[in-house]
Protein backbone atom coordinates (compact mmCIF):
# COMPACT_ATOMS: atom_id res chain seq x y z
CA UNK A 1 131.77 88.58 109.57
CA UNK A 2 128.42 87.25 110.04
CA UNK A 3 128.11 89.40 112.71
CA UNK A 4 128.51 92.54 111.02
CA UNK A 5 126.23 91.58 108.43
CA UNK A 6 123.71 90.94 110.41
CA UNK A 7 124.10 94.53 112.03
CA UNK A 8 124.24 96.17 108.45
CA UNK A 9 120.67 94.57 107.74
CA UNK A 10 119.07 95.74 111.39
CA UNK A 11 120.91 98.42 111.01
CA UNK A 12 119.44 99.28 106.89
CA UNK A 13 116.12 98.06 108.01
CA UNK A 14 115.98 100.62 111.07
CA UNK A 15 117.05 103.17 108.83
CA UNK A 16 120.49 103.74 111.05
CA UNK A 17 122.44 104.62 108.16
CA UNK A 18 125.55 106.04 110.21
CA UNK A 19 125.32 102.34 111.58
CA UNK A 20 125.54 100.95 108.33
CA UNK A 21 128.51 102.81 107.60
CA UNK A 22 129.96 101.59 110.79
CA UNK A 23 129.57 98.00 110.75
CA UNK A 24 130.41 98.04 106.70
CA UNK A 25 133.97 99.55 107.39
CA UNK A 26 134.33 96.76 109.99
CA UNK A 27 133.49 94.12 107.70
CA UNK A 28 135.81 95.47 105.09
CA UNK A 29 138.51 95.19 107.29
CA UNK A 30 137.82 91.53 108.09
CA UNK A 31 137.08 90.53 104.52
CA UNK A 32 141.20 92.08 104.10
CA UNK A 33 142.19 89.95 106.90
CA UNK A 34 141.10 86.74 104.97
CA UNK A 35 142.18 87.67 101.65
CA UNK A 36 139.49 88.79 99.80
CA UNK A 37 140.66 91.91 98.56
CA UNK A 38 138.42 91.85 95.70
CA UNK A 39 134.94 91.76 97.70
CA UNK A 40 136.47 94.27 100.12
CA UNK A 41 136.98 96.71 97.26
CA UNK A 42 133.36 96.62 95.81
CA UNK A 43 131.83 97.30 98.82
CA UNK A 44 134.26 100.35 99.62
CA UNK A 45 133.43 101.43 96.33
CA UNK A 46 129.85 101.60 97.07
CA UNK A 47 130.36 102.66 100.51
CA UNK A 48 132.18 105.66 99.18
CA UNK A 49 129.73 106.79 96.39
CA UNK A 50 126.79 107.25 99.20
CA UNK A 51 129.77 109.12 101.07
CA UNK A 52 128.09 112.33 100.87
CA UNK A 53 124.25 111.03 101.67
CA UNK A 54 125.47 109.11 104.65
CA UNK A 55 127.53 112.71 105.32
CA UNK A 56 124.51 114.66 105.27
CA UNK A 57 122.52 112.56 107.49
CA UNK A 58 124.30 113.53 110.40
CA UNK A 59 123.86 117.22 109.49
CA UNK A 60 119.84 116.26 108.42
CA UNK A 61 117.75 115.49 111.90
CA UNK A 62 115.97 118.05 113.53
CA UNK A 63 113.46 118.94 110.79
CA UNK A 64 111.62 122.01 111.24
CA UNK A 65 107.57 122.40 112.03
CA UNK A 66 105.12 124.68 111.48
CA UNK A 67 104.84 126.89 114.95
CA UNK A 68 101.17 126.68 114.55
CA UNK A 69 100.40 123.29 113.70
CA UNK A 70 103.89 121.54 115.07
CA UNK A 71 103.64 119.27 111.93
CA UNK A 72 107.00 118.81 110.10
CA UNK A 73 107.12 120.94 106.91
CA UNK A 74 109.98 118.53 105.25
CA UNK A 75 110.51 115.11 104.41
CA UNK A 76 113.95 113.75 103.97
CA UNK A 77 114.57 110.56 101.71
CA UNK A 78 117.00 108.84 100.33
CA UNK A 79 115.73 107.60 97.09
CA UNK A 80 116.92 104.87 94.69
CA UNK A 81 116.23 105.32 90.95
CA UNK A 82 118.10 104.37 88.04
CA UNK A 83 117.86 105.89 84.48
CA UNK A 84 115.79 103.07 83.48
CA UNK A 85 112.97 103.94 85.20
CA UNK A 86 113.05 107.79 84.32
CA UNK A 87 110.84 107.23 80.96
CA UNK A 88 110.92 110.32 79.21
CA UNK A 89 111.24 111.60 75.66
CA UNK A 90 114.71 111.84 74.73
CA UNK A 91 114.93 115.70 74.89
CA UNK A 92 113.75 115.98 77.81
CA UNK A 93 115.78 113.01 79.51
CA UNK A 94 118.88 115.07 77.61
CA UNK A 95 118.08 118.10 79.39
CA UNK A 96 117.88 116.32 82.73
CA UNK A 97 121.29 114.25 82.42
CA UNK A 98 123.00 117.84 81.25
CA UNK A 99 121.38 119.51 84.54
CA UNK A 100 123.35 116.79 86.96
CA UNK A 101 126.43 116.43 84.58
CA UNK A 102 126.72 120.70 84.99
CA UNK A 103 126.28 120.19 88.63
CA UNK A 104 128.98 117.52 88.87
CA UNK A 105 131.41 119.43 86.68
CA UNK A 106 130.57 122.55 88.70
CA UNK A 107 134.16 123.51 89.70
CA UNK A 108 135.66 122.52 86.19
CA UNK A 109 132.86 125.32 84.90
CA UNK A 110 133.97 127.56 87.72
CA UNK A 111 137.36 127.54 86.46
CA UNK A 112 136.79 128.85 83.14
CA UNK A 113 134.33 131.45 84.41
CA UNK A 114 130.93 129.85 83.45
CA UNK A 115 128.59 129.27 86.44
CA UNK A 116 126.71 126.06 86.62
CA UNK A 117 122.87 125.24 87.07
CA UNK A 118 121.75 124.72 90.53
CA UNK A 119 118.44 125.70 90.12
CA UNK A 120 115.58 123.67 88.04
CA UNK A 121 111.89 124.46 87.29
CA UNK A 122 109.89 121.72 86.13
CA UNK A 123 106.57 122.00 85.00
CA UNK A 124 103.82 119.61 83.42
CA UNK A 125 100.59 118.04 83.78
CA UNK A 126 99.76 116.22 86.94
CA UNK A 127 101.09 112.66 87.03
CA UNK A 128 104.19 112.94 84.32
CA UNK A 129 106.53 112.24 86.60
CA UNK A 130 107.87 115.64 88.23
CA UNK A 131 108.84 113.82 91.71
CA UNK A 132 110.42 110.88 89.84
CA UNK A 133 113.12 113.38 87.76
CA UNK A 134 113.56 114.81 91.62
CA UNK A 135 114.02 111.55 93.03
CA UNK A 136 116.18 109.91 89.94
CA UNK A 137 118.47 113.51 90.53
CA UNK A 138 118.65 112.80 93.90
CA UNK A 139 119.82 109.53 93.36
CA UNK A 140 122.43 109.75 90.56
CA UNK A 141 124.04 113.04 93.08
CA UNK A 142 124.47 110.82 95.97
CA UNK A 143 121.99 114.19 97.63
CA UNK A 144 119.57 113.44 100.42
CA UNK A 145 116.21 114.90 98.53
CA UNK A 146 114.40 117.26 101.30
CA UNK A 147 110.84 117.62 100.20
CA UNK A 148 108.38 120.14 100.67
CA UNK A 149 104.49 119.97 99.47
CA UNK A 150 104.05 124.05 99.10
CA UNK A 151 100.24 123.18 98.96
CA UNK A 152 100.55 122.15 102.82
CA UNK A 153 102.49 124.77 103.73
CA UNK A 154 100.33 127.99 103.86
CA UNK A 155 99.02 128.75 107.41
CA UNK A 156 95.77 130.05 108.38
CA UNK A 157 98.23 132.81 110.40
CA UNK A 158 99.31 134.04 106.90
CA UNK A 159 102.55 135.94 108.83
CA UNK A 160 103.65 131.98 109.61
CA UNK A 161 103.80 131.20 106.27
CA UNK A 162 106.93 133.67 105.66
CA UNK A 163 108.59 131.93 108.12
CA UNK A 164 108.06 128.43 107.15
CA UNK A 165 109.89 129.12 104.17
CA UNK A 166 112.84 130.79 105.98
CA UNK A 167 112.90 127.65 108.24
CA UNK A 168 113.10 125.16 104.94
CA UNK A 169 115.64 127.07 103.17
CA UNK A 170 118.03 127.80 106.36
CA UNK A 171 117.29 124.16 107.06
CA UNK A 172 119.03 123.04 103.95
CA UNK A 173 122.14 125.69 104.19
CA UNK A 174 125.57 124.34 104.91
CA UNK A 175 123.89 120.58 104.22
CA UNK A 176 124.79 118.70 101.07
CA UNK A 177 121.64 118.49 99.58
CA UNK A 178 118.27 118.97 97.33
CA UNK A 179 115.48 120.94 98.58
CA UNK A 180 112.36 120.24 96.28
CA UNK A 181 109.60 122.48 96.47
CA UNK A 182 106.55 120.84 95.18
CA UNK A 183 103.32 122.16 94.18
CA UNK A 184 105.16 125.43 93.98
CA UNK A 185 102.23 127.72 92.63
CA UNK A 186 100.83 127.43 96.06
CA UNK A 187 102.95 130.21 97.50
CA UNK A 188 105.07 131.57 94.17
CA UNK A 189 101.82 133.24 92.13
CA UNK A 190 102.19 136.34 90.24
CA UNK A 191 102.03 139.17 92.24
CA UNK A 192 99.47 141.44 90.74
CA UNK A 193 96.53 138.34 91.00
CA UNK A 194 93.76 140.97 92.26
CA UNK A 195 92.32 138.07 94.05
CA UNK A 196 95.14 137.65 96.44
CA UNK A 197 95.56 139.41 99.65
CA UNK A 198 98.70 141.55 100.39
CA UNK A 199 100.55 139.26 102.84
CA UNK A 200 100.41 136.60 100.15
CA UNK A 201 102.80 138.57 97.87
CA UNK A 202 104.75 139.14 100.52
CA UNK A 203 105.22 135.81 101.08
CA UNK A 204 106.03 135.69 96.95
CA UNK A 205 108.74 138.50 98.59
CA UNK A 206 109.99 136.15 101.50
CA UNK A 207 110.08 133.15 98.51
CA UNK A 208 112.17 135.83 96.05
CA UNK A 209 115.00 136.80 98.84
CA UNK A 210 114.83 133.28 100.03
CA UNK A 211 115.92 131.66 96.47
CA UNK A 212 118.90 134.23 95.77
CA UNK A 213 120.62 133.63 99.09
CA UNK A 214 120.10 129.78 97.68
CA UNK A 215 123.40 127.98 98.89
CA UNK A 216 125.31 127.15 95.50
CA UNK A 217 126.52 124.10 96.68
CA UNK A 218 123.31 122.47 96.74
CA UNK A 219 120.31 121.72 94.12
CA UNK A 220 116.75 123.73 94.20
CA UNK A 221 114.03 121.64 92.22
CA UNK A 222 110.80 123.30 91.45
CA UNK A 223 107.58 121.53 90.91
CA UNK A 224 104.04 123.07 89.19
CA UNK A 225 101.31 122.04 87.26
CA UNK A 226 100.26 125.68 86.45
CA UNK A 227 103.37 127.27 84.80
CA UNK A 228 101.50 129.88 84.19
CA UNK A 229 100.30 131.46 87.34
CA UNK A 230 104.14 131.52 88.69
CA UNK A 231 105.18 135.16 89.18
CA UNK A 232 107.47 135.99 86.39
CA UNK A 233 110.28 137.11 88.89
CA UNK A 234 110.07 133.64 90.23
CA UNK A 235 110.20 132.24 87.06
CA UNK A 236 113.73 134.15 86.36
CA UNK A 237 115.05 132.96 89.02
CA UNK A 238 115.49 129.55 87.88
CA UNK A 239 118.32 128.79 85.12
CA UNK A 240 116.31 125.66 83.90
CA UNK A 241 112.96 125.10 83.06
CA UNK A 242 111.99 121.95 81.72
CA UNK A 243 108.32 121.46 80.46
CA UNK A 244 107.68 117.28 81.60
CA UNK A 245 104.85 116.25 78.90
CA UNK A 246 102.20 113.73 78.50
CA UNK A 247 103.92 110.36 77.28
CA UNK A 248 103.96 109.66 73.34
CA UNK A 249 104.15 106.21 72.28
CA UNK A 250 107.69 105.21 72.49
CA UNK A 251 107.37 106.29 76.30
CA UNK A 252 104.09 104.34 76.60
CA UNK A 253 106.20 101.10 75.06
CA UNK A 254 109.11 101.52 77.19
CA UNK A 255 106.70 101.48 80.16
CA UNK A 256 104.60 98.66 79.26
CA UNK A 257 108.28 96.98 78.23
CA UNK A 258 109.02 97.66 82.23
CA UNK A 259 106.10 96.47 83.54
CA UNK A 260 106.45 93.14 81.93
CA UNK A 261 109.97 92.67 82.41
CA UNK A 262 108.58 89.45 85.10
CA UNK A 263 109.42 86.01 82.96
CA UNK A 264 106.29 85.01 83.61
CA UNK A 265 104.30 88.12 81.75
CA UNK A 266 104.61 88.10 78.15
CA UNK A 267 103.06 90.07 74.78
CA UNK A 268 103.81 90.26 71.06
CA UNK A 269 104.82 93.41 69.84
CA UNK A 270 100.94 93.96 68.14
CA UNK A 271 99.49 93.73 71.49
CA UNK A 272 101.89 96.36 72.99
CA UNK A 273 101.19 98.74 70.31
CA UNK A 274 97.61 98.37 70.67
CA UNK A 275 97.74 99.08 74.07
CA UNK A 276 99.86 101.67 73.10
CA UNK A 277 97.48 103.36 71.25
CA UNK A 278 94.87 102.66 73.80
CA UNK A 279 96.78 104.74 76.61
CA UNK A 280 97.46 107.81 74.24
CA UNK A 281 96.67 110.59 76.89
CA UNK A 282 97.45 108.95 80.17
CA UNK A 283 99.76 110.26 82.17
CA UNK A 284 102.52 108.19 83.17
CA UNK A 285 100.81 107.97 86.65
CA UNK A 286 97.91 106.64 84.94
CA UNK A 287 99.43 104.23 82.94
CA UNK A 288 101.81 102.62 85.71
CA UNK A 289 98.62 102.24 88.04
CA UNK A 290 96.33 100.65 84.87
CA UNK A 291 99.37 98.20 84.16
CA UNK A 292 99.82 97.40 87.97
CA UNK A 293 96.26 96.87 88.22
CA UNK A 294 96.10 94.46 85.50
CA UNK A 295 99.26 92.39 86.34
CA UNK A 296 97.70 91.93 90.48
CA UNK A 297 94.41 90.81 88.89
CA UNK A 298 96.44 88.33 86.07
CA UNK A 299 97.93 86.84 89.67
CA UNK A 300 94.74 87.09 91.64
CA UNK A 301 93.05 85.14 89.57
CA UNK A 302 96.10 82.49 89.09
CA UNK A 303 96.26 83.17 85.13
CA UNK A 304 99.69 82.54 83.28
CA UNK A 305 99.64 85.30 81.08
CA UNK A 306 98.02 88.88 80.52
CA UNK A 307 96.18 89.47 77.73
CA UNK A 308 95.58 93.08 75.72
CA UNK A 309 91.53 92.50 76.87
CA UNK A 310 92.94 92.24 80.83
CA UNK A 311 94.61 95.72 80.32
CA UNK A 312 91.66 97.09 78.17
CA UNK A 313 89.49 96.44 81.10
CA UNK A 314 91.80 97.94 83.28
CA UNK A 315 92.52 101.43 81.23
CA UNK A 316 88.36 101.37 80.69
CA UNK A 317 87.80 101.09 84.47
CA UNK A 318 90.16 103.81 84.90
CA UNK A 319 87.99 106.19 82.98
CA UNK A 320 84.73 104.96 83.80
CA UNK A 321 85.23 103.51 87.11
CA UNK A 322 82.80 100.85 86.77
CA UNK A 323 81.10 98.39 83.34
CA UNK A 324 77.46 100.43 83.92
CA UNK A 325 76.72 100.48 80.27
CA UNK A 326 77.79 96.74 78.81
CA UNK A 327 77.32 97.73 75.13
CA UNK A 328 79.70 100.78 75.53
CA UNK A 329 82.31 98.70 76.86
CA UNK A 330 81.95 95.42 74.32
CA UNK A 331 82.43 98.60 71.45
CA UNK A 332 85.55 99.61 73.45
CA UNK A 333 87.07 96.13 73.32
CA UNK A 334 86.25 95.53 69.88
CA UNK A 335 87.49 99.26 69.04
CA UNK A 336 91.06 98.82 70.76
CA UNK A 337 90.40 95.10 67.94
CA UNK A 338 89.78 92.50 70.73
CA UNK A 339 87.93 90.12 68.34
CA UNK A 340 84.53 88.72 68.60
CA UNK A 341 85.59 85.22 69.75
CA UNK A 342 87.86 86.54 72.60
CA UNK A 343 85.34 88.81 74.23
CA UNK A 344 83.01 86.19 74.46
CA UNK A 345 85.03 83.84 75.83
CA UNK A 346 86.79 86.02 78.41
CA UNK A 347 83.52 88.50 79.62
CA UNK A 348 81.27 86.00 78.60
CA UNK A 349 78.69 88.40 76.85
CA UNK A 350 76.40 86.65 74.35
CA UNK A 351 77.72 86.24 70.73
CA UNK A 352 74.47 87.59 69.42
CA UNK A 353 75.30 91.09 71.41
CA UNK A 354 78.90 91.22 70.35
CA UNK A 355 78.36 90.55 66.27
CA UNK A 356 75.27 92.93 66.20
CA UNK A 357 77.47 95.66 67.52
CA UNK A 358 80.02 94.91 65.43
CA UNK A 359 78.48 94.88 62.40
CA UNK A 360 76.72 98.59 63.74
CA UNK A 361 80.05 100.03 64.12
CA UNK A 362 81.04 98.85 60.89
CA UNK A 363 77.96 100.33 59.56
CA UNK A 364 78.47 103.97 61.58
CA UNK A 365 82.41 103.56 59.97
């Protein structure tokens, strides 16, 4: 058995997943030999839900290329993300769950004459986490997500653009799978823009004819940060649209909760809704590289515990990119109520500085 094990992990590691498969039966079937039924039956269990990814991987090799450029217009992944790290507002993560649940219980809806969602639009600002609701979808389906950046897609021979999108969608028919389109205003804008040319919207045309012969079987994910320059034909085309919004502050809790869910990192409830507070108009993007930031320089610098002040800095830098102006940032700190004492001894600014600015912005209150 130690064998086969090791061939799993070269195997996993090599990304030979119709290996894994292979060498997983095998070591099934010895674990039965010895006795251990039990062991043998979790793993066929979890062989057996990634049936239809390992499937499709067979069915998923020769990508297509642009003829012009011979760079691959897909990428195909596998992705691994559990409803834990989907932080959402509750409506929206409602909507998303009924989307998959519809397209589980798609024959049962069949049945009784009601057609179910394959089709989803999502739209937002940049950084809310569009590609994560793909990739959570993709994971929670047991669907190989094949991606395509739109953006990266239009060729300088305008006539090969057409046909890049025929190759993507007849690339994904008769595969179980998700084809996410992202960036999607890039080639779906409304049709009478005066400032496009007229092979453009026929390329909207090619997109149109392309989406309505849309294997049912499978899952079309949308992705755009400008809603509103889609062509409204496009837009109809989809049976859900889902609007993915700046985080509020429950979201911004839950993802400083995840970020600090390492033993060793640690913050009262005040300091988490102060930060809270503090990232009020990040995007989720934003915040998860601020908090990663501040966690790599907490072990950098061989500290024990992060402090609000470490993650102040951190969201600060963000938006500034560098400490050019020190009074602007000491009124930050003591803003986002970092008190006099701590700034001094952790940025090691002169008392004198700190308390006159204090007592100015108490002043200017």
């Amino acid at each position: 058995m130690y064998t086969e094990m090791k061939k799993i992990i070269e195997a996993g590691l090599n990304g030979d997943r119709e290996k894994v498969s292979r060498y997983t039966t095998l070591l099934i079937k010895n674990l039965e030999k010895d006795g251990d039924t039990q062991f043998a039956n979790q793993i066929r269990s979890i062989l057996e839900s990634k049936k239809g990814g390992l499937v499709s991987l067979d069915n998923i090799s020769a990508k297509p290329v642009d003829a012009e450029s011979r760079v691959g217009i897909v990428d195909v992944s596998y992705p691994s993300k559990s409803e834990k790290q989907i932080v959402l507002n509750k409506y929206t993560k409602n909507e998303i769950n009924c989307f998959i649940e519809s397209y589980k219980k798609r024959d049962e809806l069949l049945k009784k004459g009601i057609e179910s969602p394959n089709t989803l639009l999502l739209y937002g600002s940049p950084g809310c986490g569009k590609n994560t609701i793909a990739e959570y979808i993709s994971s929670i389906t047991n669907l190989p997500l094949v991606t395509s950046r739109l953006d990266g897609l239009v060729s300088s021979l305008l006539g090969n653009t057409s046909k890049n999108i025929r190759k993507i969608f007849e690339y994904t028919t008769g595969k179980e799978c998700i084809l996410f389109l992202d960036e999607f205003d890039a080639i779906a804008k409304i049709r009478d823009d005066k400032n496009e040319m007229g092979e453009l919207k026929r390329v909207v045309n090619s997109l149109l004819q392309n989406i309505d012969n849309f294997d049912n079987n499978n899952i079309l994910i949308a992705a755009t940060n400008h809603y509103h320059l889609l062509d409204p034909a496009i837009r109809r085309r989809f049976s859900t649209v889902i609007s993915v919004d700046l985080p509020g502050v429950e979201e911004i809790n839950q993802m400083i909760h995840l970020s600090l869910e390492n033993p060793e990192i640690s913050m009262s409830d005040k300091q988490i809704n102060s930060l809270s507070e503090a990232f009020q108009g990040f995007s989720h993007s934003a915040i998860k590289t601020t908090l990663d930031n501040s966690i790599r320089h907490m072990i950098l610098q061989e500290k024990h515990e992060l402090k609000s002040h470490d993650v102040l800095k951190e969201i600060y830098l963000y938006e500034n990119h560098t400490i050019e102006n020190e009074n602007d940032f000491i009124s930050y700190l003591l803003k986002n109520k970092i008190s006099i004492v701590e700034i001094n001894k952790n940025f090691e600014f002169p008392l004198r500085k700190i308390r006159h600015l204090s007592k100015k912005m108490k002043e200017e209150a």
